[in-house]
Protein backbone atom coordinates (compact mmCIF):
# COMPACT_ATOMS: atom_id res chain seq x y z
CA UNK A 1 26.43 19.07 -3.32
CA UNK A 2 28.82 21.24 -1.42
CA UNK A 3 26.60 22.25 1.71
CA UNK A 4 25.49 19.41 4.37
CA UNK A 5 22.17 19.86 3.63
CA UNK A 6 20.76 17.86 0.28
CA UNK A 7 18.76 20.24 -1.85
CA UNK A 8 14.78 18.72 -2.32
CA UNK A 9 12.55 19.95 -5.17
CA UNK A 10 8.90 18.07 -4.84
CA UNK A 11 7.55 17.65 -8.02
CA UNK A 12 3.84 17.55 -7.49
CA UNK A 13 1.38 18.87 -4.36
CA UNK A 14 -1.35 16.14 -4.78
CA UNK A 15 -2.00 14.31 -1.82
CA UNK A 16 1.03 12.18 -1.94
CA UNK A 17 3.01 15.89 -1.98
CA UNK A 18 1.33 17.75 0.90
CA UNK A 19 0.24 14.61 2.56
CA UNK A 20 3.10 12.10 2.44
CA UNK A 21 6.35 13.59 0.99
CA UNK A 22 6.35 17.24 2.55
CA UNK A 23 6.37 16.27 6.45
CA UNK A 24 8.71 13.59 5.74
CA UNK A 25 11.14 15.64 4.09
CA UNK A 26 11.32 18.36 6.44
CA UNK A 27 11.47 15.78 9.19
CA UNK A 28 14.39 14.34 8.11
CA UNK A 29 18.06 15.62 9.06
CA UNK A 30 20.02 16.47 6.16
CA UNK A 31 16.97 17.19 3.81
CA UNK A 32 16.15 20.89 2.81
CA UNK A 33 13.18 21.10 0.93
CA UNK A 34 13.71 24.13 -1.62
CA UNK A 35 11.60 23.81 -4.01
CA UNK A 36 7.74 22.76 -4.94
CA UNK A 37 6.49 22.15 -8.28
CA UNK A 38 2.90 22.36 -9.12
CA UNK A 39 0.58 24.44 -12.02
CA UNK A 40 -2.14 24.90 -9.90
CA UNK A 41 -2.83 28.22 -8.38
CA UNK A 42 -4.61 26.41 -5.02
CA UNK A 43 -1.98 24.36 -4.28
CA UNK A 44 0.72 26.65 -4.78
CA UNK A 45 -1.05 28.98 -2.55
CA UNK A 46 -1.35 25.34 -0.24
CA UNK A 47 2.60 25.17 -0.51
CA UNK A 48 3.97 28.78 0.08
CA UNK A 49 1.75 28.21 3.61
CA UNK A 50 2.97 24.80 4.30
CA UNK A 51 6.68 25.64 3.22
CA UNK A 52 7.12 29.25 3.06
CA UNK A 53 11.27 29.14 2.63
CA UNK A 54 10.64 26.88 -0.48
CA UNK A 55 10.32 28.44 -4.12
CA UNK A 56 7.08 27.31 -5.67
CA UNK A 57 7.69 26.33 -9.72
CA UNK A 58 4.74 26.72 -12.30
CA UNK A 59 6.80 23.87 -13.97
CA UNK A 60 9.43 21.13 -13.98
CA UNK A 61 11.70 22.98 -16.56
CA UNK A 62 11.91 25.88 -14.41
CA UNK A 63 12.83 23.47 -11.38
CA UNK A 64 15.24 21.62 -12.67
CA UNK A 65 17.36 25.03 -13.91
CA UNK A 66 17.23 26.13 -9.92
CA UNK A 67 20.43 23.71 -8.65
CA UNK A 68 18.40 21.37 -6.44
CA UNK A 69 20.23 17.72 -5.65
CA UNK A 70 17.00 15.26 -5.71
CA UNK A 71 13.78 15.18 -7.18
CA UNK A 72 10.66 13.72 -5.71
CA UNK A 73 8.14 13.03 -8.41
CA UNK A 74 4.61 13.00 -6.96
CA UNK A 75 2.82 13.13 -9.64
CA UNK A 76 -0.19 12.00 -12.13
CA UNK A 77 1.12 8.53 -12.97
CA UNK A 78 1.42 8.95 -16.64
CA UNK A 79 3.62 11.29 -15.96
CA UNK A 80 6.20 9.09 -13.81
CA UNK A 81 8.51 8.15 -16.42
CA UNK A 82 8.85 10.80 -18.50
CA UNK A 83 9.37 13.32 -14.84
CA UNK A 84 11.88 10.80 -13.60
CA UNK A 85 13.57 10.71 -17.23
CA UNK A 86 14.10 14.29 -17.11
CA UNK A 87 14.96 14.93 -13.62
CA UNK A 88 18.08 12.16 -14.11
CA UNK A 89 19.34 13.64 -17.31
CA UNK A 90 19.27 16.98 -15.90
CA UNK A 91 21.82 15.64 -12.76
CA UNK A 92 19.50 14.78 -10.03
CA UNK A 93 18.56 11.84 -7.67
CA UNK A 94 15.52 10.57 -7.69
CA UNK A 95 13.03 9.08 -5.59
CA UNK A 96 9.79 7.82 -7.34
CA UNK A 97 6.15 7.29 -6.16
CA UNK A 98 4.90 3.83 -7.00
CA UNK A 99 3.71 2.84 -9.70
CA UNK A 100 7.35 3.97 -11.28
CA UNK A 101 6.64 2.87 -14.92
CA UNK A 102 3.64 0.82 -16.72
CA UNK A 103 5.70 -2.44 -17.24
CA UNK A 104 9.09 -4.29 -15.90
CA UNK A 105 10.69 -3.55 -19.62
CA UNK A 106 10.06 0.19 -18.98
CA UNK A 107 11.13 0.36 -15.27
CA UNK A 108 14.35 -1.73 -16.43
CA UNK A 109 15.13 1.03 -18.94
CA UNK A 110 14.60 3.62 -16.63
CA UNK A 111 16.85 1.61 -14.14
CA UNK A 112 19.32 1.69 -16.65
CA UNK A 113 19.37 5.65 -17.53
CA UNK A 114 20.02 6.47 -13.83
CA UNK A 115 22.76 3.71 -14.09
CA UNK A 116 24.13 5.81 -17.28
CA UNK A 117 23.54 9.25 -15.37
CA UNK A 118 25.22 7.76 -12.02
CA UNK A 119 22.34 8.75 -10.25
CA UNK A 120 20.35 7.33 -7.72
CA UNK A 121 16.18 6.03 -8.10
CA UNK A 122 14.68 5.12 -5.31
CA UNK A 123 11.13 4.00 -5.55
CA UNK A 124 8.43 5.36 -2.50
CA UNK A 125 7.08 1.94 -1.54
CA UNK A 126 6.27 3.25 1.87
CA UNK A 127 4.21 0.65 3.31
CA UNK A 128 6.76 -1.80 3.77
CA UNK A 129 6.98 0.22 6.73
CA UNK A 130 3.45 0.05 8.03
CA UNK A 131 2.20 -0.57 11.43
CA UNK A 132 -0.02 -3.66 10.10
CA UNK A 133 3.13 -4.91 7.89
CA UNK A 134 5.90 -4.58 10.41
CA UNK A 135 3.48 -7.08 12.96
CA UNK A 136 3.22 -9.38 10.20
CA UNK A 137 6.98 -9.64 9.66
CA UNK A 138 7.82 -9.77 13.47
CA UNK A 139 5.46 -13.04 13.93
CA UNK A 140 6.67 -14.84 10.81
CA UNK A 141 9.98 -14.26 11.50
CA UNK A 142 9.70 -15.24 15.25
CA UNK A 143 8.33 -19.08 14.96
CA UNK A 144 5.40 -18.62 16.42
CA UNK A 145 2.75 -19.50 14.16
CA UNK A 146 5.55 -22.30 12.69
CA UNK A 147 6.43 -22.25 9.07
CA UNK A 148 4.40 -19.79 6.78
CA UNK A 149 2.29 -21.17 3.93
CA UNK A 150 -0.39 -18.20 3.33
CA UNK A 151 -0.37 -14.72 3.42
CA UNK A 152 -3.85 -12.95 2.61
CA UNK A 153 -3.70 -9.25 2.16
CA UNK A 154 -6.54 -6.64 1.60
CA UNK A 155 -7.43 -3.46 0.42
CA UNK A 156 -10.86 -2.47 0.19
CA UNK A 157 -13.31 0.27 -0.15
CA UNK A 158 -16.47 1.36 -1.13
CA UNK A 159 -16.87 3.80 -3.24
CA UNK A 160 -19.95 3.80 -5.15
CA UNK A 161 -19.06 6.79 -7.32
CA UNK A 162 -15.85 6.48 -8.84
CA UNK A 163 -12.73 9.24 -8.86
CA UNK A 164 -12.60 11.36 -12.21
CA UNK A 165 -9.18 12.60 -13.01
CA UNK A 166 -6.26 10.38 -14.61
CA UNK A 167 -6.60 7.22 -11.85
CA UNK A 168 -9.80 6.70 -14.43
CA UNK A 169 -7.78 6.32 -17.53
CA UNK A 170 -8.32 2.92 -19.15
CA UNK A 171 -5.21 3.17 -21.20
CA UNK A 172 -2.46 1.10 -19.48
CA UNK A 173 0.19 3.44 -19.78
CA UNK A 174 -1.63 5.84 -18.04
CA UNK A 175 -1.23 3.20 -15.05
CA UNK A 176 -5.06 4.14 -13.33
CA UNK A 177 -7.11 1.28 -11.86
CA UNK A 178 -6.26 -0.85 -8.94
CA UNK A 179 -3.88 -3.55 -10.34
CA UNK A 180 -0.86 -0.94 -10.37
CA UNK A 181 -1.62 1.22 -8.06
CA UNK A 182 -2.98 -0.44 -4.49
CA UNK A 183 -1.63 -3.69 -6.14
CA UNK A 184 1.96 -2.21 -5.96
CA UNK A 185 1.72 -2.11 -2.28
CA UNK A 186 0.46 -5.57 -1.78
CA UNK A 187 2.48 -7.47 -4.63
CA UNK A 188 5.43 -5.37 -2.76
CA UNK A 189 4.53 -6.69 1.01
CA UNK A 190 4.24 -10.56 -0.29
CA UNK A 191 7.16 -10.53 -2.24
CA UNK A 192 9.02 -9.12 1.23
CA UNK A 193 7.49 -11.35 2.90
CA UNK A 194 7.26 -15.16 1.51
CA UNK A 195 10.18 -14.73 -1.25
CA UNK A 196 9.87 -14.89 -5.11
CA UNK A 197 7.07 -15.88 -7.21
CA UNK A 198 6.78 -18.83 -9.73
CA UNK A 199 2.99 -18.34 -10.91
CA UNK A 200 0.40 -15.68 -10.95
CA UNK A 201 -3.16 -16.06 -11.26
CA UNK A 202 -5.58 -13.05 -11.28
CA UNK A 203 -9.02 -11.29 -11.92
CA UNK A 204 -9.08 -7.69 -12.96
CA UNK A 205 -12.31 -6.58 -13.35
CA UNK A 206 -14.61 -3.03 -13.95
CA UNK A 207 -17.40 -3.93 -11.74
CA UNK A 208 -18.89 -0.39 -11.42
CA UNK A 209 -20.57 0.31 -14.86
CA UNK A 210 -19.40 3.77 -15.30
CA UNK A 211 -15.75 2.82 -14.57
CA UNK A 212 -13.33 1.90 -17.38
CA UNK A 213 -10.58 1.29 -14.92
CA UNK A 214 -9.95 -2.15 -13.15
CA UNK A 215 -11.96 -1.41 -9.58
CA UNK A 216 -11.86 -5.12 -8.33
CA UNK A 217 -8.73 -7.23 -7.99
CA UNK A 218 -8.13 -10.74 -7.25
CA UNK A 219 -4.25 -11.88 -7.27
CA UNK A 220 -3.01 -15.56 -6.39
CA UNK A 221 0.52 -15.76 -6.35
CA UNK A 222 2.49 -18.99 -5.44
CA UNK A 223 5.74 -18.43 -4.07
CA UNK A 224 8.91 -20.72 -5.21
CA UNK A 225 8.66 -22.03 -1.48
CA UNK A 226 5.19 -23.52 -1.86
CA UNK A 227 3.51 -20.84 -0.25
CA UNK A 228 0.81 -18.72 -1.62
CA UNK A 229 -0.39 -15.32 -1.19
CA UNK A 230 -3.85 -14.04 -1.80
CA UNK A 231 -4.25 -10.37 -2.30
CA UNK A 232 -7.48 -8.10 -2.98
CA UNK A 233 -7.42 -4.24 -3.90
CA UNK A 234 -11.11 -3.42 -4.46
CA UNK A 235 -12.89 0.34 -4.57
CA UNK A 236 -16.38 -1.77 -4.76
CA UNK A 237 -15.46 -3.95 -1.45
CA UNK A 238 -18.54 -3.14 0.95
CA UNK A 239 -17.53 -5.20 4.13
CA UNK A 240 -14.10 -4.83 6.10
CA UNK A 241 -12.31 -7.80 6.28
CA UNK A 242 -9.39 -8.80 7.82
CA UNK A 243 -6.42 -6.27 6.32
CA UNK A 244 -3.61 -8.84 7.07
CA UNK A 245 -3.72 -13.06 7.91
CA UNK A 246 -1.01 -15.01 8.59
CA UNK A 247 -1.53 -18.86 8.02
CA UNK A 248 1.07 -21.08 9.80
CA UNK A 249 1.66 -24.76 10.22
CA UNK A 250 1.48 -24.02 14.12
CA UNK A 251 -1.76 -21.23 14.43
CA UNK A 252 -1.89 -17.75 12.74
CA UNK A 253 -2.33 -14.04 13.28
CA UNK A 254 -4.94 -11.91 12.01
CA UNK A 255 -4.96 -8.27 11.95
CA UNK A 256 -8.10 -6.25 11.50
CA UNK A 257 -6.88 -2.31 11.94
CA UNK A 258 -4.89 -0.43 8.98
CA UNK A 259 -1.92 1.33 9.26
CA UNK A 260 -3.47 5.12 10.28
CA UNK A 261 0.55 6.75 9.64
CA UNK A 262 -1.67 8.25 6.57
CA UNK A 263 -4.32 9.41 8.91
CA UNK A 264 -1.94 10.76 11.33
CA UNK A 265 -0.09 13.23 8.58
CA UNK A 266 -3.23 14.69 7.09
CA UNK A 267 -4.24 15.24 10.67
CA UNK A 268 -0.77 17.49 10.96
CA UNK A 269 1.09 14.97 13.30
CA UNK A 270 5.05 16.08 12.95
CA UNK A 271 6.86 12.75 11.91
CA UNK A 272 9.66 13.82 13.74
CA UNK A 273 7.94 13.95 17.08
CA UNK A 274 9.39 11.09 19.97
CA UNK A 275 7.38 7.90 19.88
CA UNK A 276 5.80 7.65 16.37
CA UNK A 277 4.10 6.15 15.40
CA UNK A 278 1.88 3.90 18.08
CA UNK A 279 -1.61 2.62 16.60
CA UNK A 280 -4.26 3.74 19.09
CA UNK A 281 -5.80 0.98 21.81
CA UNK A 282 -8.17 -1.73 20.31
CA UNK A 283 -6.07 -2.25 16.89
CA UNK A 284 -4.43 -5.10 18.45
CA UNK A 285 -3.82 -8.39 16.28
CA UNK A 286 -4.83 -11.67 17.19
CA UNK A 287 -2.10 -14.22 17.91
CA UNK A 288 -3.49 -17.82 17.63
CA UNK A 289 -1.37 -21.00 18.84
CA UNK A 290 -2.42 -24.70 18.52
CA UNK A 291 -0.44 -27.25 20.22
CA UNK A 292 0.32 -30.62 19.60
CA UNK A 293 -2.96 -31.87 20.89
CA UNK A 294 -4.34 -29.02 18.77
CA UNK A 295 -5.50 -26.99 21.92
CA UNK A 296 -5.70 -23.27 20.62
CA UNK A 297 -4.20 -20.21 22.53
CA UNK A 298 -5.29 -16.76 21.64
CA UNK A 299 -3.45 -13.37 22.82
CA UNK A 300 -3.10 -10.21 21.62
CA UNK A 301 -0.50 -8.43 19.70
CA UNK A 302 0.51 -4.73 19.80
CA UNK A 303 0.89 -3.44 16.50
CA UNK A 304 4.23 -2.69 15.63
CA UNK A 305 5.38 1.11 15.35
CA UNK A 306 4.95 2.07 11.97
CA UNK A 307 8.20 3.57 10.40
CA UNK A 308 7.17 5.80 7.75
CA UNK A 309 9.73 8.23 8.68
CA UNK A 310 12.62 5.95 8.28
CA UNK A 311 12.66 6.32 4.43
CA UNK A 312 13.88 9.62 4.05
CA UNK A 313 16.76 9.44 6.26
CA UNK A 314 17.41 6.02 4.04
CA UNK A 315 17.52 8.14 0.97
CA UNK A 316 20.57 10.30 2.49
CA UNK A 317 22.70 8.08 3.69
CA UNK A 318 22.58 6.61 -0.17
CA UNK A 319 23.29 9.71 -1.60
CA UNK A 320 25.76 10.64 1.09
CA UNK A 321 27.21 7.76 1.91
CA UNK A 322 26.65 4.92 -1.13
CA UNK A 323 24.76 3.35 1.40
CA UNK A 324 21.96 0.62 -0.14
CA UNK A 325 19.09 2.62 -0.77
CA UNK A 326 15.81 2.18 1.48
CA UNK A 327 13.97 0.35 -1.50
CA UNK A 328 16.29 -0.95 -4.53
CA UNK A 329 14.43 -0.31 -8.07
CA UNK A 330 15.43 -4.30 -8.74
CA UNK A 331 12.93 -4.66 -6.24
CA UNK A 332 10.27 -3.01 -7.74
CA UNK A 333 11.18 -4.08 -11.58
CA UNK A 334 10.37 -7.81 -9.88
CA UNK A 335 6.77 -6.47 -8.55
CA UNK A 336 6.40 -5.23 -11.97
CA UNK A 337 7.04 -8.38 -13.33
CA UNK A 338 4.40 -9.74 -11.03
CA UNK A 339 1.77 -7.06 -11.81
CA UNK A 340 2.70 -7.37 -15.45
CA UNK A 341 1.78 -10.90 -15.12
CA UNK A 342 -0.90 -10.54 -13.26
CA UNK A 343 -2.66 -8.31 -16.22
CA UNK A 344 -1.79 -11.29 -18.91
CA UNK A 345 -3.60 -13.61 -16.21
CA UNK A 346 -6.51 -11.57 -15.54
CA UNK A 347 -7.14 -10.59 -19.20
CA UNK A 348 -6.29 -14.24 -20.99
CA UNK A 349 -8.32 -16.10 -17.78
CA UNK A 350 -4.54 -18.30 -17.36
CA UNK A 351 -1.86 -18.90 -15.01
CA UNK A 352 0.88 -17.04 -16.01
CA UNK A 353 4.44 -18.96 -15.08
CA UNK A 354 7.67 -16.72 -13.70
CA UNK A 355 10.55 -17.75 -15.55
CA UNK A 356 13.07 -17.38 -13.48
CA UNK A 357 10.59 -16.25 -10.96
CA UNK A 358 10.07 -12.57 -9.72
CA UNK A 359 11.88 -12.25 -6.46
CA UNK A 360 13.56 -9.78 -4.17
CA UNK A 361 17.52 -9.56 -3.54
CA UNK A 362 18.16 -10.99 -0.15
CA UNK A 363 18.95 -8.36 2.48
């Protein structure tokens, strides 16, 4: 890399390309995004408007020939490893949308090629840097609600009819359903949050009759710390529930709005613009204190800002700089662990032990 600027190729123009990974990209100093990889004749038509100073690539072969520094895979799950295989052989960093391989064992082998190619693989596990999870950390981490002991996370949605396309596929290494891909969010937030994980108990279930895929998820994870964490990612979920409650030995917080960063960039909001990203009036959490004589207090909470833009600029300074990148793939090899567990548990109806348990490195 001998200019200042780090050459991009996106590999993929999906939503998570146009949606997620373009404006971030361009938003971020020291990025150039050169190059855009996609077969379809809509969405390369979609690209050239949205980026007209990148080249647009029928295929991966032909990007990977054209000089660029990182890769960002975007792409049809299935196709995760095998993208992210050939990006690192061919020279180039990496970052990887979630879910980065169908199993632990396969993300620790593709851990260990980058390793072998001295190249860096980030994984895109972007909401650790949402509005709803940010709060959640804040209050834990301030005393408030006293010493943590559940964390309940949700995901749902209703959606009678499901998706065709790939996120149908029943074959696991295709990687559809909602175990690994919501679940890679939530699995992700709770190990953040409440530390590692010595047990795993699930359901993962087809309720819709013309889905193969898992469309209704149930995790219970206990944490080595004695806490637990429930987590639901449904597409057959037809009331809102809380998306976030905190459970403390001195009150709790509940928080009923999503993150809307999402939202925001399909609307065209520039991530680089001063102030993002404030949730709109009303999403407020609840704050609840009980004293001593158990006499309750209630107040609101802002949302934190959500932060989605910080990744990208992460990503440089690691490539740059050898700074620690903005999500470490030992991270997300632990999540898989969980998840991976998680599948034993929901198919064998046990609870599947963590030997040593699945946790992140400290910070």
């Amino acid at each position: 890399m001998s200019s200042d600027q780090i050459s991009v190729v996106l590999v993929g123009y999906g939503l998570g390309g146009r949606v997620f990974h373009g404006p971030l990209i361009t938003a971020a100093p020291g990025l150039s995004l050169d190059g855009i990889v996609t077969s379809r004749p809509d969405r390369s038509v979609q690209a050239s408007q949205a980026h007209p100073d990148a080249s647009v690539y029928a295929s991966i072969d032909e990007a990977l020939a054209a000089g660029h520094d990182l890769a960002v895979i975007s792409t049809a799950n299935v196709t995760h490893v095998p993208y992210a295989e050939q990006s690192l052989r061919a020279g180039l960093h990496v970052v990887l949308d979630k879910p980065i391989a169908p199993t632990a064992d396969a993300a620790t082998s593709l851990a260990a090629l980058a390793a072998e190619q001295e190249r860096l693989l980030i994984p895109f596990q972007n909401r650790r840097w949402d509005s709803d999870f940010q709060t959640a950390q804040d209050v834990a981490a301030s005393g408030r609600i006293g010493l943590v002991h559940r964390f309940e996370s949700r995901i749902e949605r209703m959606r009678v009819v499901p998706k065709a396309g790939w996120r149908g596929s029943p074959d696991p290494a295709d990687m559809g359903g909602m175990l690994y891909d919501l679940g890679a969010h939530v699995v992700d937030q709770a190990l953040t949050l409440l530390g590692p994980v010595v047990s795993v108990s699930a359901t993962v279930r087809s309720v819709r009759p013309m889905d193969p895929t898992d469309d209704d998820v149930v995790l219970l994870l206990t944490h080595d710390s004695g806490a637990v964490s429930l987590l639901i990612v449904s597409q057959i979920g037809a009331f809102a529930q809380p998306r976030m409650t905190l459970l403390g030995t001195r009150g709790g917080l509940r928080i009923d709005a999503s993150d809307s960063q999402e939202q925001a960039l399909a609307g065209g909001a520039d991530p680089s613009s001063d102030g993002w990203w404030v949730e709109p009036p009303g999403s407020e959490a609840l704050l609840r204190t009980v004293d001593d004589d158990n006499r309750a207090t209630d107040g609101l909470v802002p949302l934190a800002p959500g932060r989605w833009p910080d990744f990208y600029p992460g990503v440089v300074a690691a490539v740059r700089d050898g700074a620690a990148p903005p999500v470490s793939i030992d991270d997300v090899i632990e999540n898989l662990r969980v998840l991976d567990a998680a599948r034993v548990a929901g198919t064998t109806g046990t609870t599947v032990t963590l030997d040593p348990p699945a946790g992140h490195a400290p910070d």
